[in-house]
PDB file of N, CA and C in Angstrom:
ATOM      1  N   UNK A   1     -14.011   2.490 -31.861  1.00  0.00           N
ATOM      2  CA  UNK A   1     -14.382   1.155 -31.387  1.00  0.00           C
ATOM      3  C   UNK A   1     -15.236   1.294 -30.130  1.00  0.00           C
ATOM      4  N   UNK A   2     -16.324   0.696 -30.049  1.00  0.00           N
ATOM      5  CA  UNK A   2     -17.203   0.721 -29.155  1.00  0.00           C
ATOM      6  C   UNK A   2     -17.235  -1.099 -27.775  1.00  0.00           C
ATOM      7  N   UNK A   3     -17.384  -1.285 -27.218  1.00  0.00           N
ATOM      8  CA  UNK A   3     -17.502  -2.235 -26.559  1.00  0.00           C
ATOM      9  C   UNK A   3     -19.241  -2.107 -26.773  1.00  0.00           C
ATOM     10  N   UNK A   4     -19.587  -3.614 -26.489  1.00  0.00           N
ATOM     11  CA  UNK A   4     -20.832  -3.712 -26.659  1.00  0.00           C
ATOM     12  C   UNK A   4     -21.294  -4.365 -24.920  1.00  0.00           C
ATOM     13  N   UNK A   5     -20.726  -4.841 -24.524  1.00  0.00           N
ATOM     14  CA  UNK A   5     -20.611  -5.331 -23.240  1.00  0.00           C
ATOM     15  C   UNK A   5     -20.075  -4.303 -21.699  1.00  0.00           C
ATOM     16  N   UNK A   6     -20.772  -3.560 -21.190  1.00  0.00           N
ATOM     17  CA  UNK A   6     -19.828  -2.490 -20.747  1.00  0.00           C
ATOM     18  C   UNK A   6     -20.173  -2.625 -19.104  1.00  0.00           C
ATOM     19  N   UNK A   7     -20.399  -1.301 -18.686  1.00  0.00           N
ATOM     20  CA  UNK A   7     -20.725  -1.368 -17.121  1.00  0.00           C
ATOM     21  C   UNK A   7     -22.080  -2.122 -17.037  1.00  0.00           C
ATOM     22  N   UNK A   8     -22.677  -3.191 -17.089  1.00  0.00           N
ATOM     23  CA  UNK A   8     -24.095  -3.624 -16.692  1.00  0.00           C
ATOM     24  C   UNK A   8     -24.254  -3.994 -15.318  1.00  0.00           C
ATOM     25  N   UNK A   9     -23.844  -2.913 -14.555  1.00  0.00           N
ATOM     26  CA  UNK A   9     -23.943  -3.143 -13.191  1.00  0.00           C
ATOM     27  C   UNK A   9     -25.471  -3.057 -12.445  1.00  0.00           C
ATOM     28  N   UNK A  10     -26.402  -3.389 -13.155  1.00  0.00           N
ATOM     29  CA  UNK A  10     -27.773  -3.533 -12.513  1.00  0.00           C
ATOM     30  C   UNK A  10     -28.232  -2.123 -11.446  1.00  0.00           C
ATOM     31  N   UNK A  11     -27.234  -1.355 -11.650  1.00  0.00           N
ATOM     32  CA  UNK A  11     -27.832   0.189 -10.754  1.00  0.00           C
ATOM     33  C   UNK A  11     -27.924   1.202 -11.557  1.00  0.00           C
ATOM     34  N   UNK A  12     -26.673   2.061 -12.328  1.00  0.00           N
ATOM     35  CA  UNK A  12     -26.374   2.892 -13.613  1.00  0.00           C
ATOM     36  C   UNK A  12     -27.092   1.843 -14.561  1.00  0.00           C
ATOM     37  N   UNK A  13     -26.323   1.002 -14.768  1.00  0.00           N
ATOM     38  CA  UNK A  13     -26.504   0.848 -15.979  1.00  0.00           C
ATOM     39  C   UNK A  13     -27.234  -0.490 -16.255  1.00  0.00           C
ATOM     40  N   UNK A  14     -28.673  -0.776 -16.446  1.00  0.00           N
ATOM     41  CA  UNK A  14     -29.542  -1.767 -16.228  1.00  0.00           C
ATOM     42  C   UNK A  14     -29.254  -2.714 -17.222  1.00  0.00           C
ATOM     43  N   UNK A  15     -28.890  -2.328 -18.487  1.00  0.00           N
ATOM     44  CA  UNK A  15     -28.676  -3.553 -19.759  1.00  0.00           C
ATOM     45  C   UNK A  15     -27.104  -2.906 -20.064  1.00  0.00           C
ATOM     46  N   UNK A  16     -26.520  -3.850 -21.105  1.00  0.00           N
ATOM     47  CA  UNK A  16     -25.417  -3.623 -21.397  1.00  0.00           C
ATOM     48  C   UNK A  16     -25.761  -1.901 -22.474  1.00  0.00           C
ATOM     49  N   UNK A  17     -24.380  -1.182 -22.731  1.00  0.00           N
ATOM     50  CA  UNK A  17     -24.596  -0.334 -22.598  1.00  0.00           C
ATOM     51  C   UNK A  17     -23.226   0.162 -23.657  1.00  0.00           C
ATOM     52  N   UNK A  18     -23.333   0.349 -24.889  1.00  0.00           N
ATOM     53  CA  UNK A  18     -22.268   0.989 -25.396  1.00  0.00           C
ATOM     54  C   UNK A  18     -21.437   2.174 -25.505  1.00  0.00           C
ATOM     55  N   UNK A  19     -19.790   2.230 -24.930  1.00  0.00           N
ATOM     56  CA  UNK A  19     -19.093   2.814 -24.546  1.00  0.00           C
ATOM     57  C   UNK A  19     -17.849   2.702 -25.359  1.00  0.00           C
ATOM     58  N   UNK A  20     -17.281   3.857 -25.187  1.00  0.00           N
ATOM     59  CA  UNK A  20     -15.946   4.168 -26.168  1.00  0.00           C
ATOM     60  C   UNK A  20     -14.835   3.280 -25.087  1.00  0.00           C
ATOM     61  N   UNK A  21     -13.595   3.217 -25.290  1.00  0.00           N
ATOM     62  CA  UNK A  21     -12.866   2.197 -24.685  1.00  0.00           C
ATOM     63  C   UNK A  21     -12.516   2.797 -23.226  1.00  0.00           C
ATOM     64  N   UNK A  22     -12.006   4.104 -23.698  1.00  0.00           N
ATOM     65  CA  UNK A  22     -11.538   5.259 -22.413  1.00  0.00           C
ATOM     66  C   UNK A  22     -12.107   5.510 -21.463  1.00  0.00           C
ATOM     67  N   UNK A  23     -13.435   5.276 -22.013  1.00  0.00           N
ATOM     68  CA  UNK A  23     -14.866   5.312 -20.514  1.00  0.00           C
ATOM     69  C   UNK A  23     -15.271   4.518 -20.177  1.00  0.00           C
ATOM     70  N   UNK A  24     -14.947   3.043 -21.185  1.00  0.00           N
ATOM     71  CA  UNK A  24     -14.613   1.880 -20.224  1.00  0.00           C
ATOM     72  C   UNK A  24     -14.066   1.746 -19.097  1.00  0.00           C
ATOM     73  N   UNK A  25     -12.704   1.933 -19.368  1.00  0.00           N
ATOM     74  CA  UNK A  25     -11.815   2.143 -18.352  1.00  0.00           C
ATOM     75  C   UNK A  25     -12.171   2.943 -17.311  1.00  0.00           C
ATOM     76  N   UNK A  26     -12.550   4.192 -17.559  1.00  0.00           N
ATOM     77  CA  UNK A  26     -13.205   5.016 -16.408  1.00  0.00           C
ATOM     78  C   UNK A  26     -13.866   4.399 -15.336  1.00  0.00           C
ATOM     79  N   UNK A  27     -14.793   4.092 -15.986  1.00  0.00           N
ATOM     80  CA  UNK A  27     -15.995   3.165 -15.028  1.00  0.00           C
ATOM     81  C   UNK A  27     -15.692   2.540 -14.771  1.00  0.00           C
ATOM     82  N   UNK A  28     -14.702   1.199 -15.149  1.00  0.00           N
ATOM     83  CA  UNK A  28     -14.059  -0.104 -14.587  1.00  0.00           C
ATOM     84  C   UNK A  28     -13.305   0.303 -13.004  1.00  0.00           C
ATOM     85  N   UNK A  29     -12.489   1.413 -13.475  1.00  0.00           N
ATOM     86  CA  UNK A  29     -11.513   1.590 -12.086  1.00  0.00           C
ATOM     87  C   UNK A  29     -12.504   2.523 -11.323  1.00  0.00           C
ATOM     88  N   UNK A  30     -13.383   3.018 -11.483  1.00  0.00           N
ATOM     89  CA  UNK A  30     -14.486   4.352 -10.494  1.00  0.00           C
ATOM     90  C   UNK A  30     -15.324   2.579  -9.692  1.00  0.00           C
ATOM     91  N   UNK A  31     -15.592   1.722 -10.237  1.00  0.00           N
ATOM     92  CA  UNK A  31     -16.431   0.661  -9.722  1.00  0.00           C
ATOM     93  C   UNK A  31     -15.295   0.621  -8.596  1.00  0.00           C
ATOM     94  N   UNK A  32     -14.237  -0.464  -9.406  1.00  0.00           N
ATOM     95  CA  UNK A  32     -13.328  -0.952  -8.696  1.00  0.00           C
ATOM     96  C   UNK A  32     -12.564   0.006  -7.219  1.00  0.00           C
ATOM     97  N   UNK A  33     -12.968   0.895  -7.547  1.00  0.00           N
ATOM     98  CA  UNK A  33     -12.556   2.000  -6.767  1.00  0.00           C
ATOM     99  C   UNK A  33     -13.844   2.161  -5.193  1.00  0.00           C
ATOM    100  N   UNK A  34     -14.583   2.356  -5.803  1.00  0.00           N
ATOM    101  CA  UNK A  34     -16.264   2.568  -4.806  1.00  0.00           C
ATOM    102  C   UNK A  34     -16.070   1.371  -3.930  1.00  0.00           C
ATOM    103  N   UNK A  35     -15.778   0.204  -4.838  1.00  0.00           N
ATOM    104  CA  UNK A  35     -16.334  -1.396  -4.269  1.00  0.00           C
ATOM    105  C   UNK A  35     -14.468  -1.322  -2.995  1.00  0.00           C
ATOM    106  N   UNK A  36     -13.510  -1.128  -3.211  1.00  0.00           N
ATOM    107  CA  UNK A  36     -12.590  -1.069  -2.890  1.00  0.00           C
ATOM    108  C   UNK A  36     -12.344  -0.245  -1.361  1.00  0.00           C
ATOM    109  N   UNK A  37     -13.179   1.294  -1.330  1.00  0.00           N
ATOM    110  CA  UNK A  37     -13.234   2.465  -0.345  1.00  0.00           C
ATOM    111  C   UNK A  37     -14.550   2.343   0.463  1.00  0.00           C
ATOM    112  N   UNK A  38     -15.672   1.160  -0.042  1.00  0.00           N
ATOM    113  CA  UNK A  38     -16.935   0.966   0.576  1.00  0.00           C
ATOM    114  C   UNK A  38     -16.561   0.517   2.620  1.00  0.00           C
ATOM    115  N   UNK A  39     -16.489   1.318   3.638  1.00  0.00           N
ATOM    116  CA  UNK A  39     -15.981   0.586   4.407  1.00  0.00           C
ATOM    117  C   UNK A  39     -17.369  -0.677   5.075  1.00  0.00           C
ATOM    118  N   UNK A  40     -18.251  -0.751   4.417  1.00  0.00           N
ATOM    119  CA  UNK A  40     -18.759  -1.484   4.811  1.00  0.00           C
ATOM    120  C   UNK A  40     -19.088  -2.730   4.368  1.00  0.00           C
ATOM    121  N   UNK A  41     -17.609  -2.757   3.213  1.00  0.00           N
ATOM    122  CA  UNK A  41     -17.343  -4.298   2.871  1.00  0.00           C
ATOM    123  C   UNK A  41     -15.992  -4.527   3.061  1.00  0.00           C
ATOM    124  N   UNK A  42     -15.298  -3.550   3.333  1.00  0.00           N
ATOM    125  CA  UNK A  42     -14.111  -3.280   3.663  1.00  0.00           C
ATOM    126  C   UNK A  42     -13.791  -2.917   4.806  1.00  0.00           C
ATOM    127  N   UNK A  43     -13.895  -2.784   6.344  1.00  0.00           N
ATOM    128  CA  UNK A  43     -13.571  -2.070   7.271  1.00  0.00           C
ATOM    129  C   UNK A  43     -12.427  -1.774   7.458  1.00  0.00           C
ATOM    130  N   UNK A  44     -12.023  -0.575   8.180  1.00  0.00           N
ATOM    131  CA  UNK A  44     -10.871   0.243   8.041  1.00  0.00           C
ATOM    132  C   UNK A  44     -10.775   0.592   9.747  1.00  0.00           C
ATOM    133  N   UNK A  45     -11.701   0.470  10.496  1.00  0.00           N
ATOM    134  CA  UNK A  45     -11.275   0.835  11.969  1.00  0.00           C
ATOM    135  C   UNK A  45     -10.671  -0.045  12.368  1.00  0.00           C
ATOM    136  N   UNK A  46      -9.788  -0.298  13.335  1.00  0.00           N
ATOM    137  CA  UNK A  46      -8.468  -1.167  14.010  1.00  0.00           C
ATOM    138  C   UNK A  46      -9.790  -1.724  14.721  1.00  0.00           C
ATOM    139  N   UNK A  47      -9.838  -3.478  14.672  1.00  0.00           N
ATOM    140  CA  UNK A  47     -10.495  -4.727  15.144  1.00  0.00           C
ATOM    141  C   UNK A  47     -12.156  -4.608  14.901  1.00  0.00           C
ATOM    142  N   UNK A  48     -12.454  -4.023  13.910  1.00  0.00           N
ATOM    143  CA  UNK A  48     -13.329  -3.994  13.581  1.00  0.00           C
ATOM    144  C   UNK A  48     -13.683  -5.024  12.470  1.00  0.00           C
ATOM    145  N   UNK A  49     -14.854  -5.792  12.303  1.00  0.00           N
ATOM    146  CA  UNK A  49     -14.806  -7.523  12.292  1.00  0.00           C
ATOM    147  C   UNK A  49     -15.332  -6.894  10.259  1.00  0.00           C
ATOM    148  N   UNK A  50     -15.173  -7.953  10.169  1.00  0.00           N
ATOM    149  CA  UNK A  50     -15.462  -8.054   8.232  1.00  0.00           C
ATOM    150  C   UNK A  50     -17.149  -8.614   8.567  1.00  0.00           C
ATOM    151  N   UNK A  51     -17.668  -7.877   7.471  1.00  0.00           N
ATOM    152  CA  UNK A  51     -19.338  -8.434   7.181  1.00  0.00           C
ATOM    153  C   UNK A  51     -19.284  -9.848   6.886  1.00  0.00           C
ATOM    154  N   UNK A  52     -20.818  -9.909   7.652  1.00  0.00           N
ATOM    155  CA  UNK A  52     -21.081 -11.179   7.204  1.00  0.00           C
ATOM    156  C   UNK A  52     -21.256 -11.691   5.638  1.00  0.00           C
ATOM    157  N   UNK A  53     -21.117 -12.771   5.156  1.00  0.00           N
ATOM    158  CA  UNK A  53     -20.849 -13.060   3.718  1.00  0.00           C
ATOM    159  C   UNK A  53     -19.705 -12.051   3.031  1.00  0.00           C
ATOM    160  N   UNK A  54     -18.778 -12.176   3.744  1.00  0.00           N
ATOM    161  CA  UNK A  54     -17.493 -10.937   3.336  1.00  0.00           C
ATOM    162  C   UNK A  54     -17.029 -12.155   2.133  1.00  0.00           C
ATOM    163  N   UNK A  55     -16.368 -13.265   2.776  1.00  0.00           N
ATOM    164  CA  UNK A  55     -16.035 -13.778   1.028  1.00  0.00           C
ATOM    165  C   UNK A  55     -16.916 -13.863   0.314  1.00  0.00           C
ATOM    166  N   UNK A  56     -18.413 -14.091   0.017  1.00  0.00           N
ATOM    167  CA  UNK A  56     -18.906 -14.338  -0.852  1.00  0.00           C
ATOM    168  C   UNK A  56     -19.113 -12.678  -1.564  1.00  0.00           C
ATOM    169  N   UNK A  57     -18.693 -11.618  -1.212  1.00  0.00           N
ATOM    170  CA  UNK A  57     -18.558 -10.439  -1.643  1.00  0.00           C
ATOM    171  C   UNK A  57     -17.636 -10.329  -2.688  1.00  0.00           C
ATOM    172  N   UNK A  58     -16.322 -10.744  -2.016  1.00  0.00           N
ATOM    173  CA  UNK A  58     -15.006 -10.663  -2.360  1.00  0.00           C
ATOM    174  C   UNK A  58     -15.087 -11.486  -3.562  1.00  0.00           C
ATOM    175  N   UNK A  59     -15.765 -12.385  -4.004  1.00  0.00           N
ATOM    176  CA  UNK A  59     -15.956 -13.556  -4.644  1.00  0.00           C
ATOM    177  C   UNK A  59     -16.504 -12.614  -5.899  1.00  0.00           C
ATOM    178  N   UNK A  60     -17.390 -11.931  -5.655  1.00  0.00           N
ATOM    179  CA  UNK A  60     -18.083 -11.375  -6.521  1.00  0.00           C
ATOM    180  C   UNK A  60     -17.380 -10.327  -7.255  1.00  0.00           C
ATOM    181  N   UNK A  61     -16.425  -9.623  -6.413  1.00  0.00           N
ATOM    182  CA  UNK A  61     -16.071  -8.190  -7.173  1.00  0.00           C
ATOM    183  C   UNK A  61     -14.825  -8.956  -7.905  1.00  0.00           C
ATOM    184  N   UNK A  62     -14.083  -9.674  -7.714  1.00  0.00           N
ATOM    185  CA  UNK A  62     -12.804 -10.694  -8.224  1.00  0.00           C
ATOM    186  C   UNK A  62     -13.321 -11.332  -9.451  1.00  0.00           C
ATOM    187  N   UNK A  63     -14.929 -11.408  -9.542  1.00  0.00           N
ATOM    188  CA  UNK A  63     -15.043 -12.330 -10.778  1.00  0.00           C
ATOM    189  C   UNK A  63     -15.433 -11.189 -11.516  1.00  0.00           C
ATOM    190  N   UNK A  64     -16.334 -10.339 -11.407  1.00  0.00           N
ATOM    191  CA  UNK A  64     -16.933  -8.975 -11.618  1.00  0.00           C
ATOM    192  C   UNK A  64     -15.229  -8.280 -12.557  1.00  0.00           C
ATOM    193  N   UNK A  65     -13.980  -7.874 -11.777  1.00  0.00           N
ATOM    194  CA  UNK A  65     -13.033  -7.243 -12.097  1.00  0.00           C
ATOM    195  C   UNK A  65     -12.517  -8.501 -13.029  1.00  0.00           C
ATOM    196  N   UNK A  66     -12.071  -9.541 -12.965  1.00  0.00           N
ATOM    197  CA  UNK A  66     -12.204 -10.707 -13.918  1.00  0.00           C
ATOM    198  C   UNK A  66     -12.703 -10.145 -15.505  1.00  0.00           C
ATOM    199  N   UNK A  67     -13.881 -10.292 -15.462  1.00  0.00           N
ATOM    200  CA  UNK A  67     -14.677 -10.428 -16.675  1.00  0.00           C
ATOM    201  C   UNK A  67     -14.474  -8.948 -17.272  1.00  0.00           C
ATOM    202  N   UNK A  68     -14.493  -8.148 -16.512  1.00  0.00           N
ATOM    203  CA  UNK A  68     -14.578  -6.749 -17.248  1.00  0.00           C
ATOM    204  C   UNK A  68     -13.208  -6.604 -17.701  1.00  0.00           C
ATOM    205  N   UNK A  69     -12.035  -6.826 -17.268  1.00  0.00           N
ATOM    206  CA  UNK A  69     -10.550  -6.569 -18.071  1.00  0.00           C
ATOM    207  C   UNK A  69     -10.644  -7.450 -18.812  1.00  0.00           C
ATOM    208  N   UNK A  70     -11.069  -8.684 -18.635  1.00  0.00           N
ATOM    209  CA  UNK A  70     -10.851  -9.591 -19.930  1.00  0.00           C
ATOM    210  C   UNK A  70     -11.304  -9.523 -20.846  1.00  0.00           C
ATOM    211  N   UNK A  71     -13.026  -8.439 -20.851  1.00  0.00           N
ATOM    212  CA  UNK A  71     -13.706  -8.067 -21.817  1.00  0.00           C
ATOM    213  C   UNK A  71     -12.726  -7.075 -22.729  1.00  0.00           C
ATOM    214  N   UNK A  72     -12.483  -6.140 -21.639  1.00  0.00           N
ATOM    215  CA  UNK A  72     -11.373  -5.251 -22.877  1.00  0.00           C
ATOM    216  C   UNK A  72     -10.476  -5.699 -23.086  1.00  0.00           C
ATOM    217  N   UNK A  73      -9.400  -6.429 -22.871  1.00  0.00           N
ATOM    218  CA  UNK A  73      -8.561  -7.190 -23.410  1.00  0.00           C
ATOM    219  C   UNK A  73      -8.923  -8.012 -24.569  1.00  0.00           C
ATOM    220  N   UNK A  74      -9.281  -8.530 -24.556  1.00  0.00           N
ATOM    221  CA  UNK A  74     -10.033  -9.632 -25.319  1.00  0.00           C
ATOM    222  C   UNK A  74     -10.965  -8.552 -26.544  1.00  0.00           C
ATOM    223  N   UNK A  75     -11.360  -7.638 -26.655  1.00  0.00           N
ATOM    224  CA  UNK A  75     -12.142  -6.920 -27.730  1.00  0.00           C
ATOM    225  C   UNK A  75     -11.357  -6.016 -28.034  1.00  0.00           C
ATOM    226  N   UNK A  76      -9.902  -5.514 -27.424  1.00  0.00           N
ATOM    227  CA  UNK A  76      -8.876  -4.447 -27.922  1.00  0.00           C
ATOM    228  C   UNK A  76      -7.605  -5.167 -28.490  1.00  0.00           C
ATOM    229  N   UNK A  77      -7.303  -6.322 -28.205  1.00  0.00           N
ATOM    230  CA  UNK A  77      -6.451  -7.251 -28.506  1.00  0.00           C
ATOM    231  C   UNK A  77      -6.940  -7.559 -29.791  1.00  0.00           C
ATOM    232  N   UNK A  78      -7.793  -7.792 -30.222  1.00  0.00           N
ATOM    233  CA  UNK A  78      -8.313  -8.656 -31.625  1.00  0.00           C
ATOM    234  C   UNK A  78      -8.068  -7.248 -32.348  1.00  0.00           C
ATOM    235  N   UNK A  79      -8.522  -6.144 -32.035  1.00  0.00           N
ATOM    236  CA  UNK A  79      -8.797  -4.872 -32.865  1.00  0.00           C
ATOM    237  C   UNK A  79      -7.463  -4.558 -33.447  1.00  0.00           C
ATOM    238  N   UNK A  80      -6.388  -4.163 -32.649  1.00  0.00           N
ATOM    239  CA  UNK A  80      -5.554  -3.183 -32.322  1.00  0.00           C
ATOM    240  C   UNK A  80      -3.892  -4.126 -32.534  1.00  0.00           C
ATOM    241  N   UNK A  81      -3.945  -5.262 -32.571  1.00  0.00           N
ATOM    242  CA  UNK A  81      -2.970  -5.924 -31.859  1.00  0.00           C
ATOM    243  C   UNK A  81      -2.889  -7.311 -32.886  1.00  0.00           C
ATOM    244  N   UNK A  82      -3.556  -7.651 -33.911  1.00  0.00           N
ATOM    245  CA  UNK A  82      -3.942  -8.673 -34.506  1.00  0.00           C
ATOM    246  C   UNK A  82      -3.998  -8.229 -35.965  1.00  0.00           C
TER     247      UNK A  82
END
Protein backbone atom coordinates (compact mmCIF):
# COMPACT_ATOMS: atom_id res chain seq x y z
CA UNK A 1 0.00 0.00 0.00
CA UNK A 2 1.33 3.20 -1.06
CA UNK A 3 -0.02 6.67 0.25
CA UNK A 4 -0.47 9.01 -2.51
CA UNK A 5 -0.45 12.12 -0.36
CA UNK A 6 2.87 12.05 1.61
CA UNK A 7 5.64 14.49 2.88
CA UNK A 8 4.76 17.61 0.41
CA UNK A 9 6.65 19.76 2.49
CA UNK A 10 7.61 22.35 -0.27
CA UNK A 11 11.60 21.74 0.56
CA UNK A 12 12.31 17.64 0.07
CA UNK A 13 9.56 17.07 -1.31
CA UNK A 14 8.00 19.73 -3.88
CA UNK A 15 4.71 17.71 -5.10
CA UNK A 16 3.08 14.96 -3.33
CA UNK A 17 5.19 12.04 -3.43
CA UNK A 18 4.51 8.24 -3.13
CA UNK A 19 5.62 6.34 -0.08
CA UNK A 20 5.26 2.94 1.56
CA UNK A 21 3.39 3.44 5.00
CA UNK A 22 6.66 2.83 7.28
CA UNK A 23 8.40 5.81 5.61
CA UNK A 24 5.50 7.62 6.08
CA UNK A 25 5.79 7.40 9.44
CA UNK A 26 9.48 8.02 9.30
CA UNK A 27 9.21 11.32 7.83
CA UNK A 28 6.07 12.31 9.78
CA UNK A 29 7.94 11.95 13.24
CA UNK A 30 11.79 13.16 11.60
CA UNK A 31 9.45 16.54 10.54
CA UNK A 32 7.68 16.52 13.73
CA UNK A 33 10.86 16.01 15.36
CA UNK A 34 13.17 18.96 13.39
CA UNK A 35 10.00 21.37 13.75
CA UNK A 36 9.89 20.31 17.61
CA UNK A 37 14.20 20.64 18.41
CA UNK A 38 14.28 23.89 15.92
CA UNK A 39 15.35 26.31 18.88
CA UNK A 40 14.47 29.02 16.87
CA UNK A 41 10.83 28.37 17.03
CA UNK A 42 11.20 26.80 20.12
CA UNK A 43 13.66 28.46 22.56
CA UNK A 44 15.28 26.49 25.15
CA UNK A 45 17.59 29.16 27.02
CA UNK A 46 16.00 30.20 30.54
CA UNK A 47 13.95 33.81 29.62
CA UNK A 48 14.65 33.75 26.37
CA UNK A 49 11.44 35.36 24.53
CA UNK A 50 9.41 33.10 21.72
CA UNK A 51 9.65 34.48 17.94
CA UNK A 52 7.74 36.75 16.59
CA UNK A 53 4.56 35.13 14.88
CA UNK A 54 5.34 32.11 17.37
CA UNK A 55 1.51 31.19 17.36
CA UNK A 56 0.97 31.58 13.94
CA UNK A 57 3.91 28.89 13.67
CA UNK A 58 2.47 26.72 16.20
CA UNK A 59 -0.76 27.04 14.22
CA UNK A 60 0.87 25.68 11.34
CA UNK A 61 2.81 22.62 12.54
CA UNK A 62 -0.66 21.50 14.71
CA UNK A 63 -2.59 21.65 11.48
CA UNK A 64 0.45 20.31 9.34
CA UNK A 65 0.71 17.15 12.24
CA UNK A 66 -3.29 17.20 12.00
CA UNK A 67 -3.58 16.35 8.40
CA UNK A 68 -0.68 14.04 8.04
CA UNK A 69 -1.94 11.36 10.90
CA UNK A 70 -5.27 11.72 9.69
CA UNK A 71 -4.01 11.05 6.23
CA UNK A 72 -2.65 7.72 7.47
CA UNK A 73 -5.30 6.92 9.55
CA UNK A 74 -7.84 7.54 7.33
CA UNK A 75 -5.98 5.53 4.15
CA UNK A 76 -4.79 2.51 6.67
CA UNK A 77 -8.10 2.30 8.42
CA UNK A 78 -10.17 1.75 5.17
CA UNK A 79 -7.31 -0.79 3.96
CA UNK A 80 -6.47 -2.88 6.89
CA UNK A 81 -9.32 -2.47 9.37
CA UNK A 82 -12.57 -2.46 7.15
Amino acid sequence: MVLNDSSKDGVQYKKPTKMSAPEYIDKLLTWAGEQIADPALFPVEPGARFPHGFMKQVKVFINESYRRINKYYSTYNVVYFR
